[in-house]
C-alpha atoms as a PDB file:
ATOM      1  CA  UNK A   1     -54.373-310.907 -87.905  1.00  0.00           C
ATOM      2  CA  UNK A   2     -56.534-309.370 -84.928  1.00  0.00           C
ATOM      3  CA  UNK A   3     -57.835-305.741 -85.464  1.00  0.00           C
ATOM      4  CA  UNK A   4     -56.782-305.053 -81.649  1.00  0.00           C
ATOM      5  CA  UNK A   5     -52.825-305.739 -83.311  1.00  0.00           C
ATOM      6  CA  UNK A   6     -53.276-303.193 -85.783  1.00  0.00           C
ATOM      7  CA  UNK A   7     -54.501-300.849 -83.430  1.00  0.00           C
ATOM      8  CA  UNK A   8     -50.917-301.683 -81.438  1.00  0.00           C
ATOM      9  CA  UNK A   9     -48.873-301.352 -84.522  1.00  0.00           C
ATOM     10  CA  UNK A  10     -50.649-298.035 -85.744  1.00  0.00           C
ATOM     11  CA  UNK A  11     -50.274-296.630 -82.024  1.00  0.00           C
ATOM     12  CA  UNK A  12     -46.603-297.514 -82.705  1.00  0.00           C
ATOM     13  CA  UNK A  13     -45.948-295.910 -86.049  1.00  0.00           C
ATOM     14  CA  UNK A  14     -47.185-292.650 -85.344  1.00  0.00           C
ATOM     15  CA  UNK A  15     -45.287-292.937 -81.603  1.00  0.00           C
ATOM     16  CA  UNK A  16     -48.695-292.707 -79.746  1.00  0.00           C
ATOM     17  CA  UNK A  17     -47.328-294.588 -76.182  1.00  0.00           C
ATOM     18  CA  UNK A  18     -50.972-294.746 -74.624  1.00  0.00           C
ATOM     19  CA  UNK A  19     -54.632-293.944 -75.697  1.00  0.00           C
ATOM     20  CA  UNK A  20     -58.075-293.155 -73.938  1.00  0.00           C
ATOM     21  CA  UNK A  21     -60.522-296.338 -75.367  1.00  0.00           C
ATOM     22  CA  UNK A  22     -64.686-296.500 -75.263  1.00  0.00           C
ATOM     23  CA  UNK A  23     -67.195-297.520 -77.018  1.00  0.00           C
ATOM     24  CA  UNK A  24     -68.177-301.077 -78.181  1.00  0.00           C
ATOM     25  CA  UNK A  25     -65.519-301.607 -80.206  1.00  0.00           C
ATOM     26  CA  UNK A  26     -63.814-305.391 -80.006  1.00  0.00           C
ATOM     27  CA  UNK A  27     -60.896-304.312 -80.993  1.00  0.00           C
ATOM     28  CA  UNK A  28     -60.392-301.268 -78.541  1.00  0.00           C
ATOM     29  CA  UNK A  29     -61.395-304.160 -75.833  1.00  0.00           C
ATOM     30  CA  UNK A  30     -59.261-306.825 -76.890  1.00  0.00           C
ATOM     31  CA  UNK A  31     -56.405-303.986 -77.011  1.00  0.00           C
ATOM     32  CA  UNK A  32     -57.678-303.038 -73.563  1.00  0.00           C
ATOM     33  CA  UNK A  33     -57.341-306.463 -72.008  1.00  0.00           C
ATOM     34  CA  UNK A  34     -53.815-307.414 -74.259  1.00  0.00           C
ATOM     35  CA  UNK A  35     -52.235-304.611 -73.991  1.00  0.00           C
ATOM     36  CA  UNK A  36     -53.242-302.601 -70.342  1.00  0.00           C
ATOM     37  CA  UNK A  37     -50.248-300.208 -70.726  1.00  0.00           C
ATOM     38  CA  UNK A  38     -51.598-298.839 -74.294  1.00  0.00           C
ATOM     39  CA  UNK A  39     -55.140-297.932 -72.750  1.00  0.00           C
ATOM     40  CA  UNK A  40     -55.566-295.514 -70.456  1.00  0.00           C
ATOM     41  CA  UNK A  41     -59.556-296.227 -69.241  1.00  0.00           C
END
């Protein structure tokens, strides 16, 4: 499994819709470009 997935399903459990992401993190950029409507920047 993809860290960028357990990023979603954590965002999820605690009910957190969207979320500002930076730095140089793959998995906040992979969430970035999968999921558009969980990142807000």
């Amino acid at each position: 499994m993809q860290m960028y997935y357990d990023v979603a399903v954590f965002m999820d459990a605690v009910d957190l819709q969207d979320a500002d992401v930076f730095g140089y993190s793959m998995a906040g950029l992979q969430l970035a470009i999968r999921h558009p409507e969980r990142s807000t920047r």
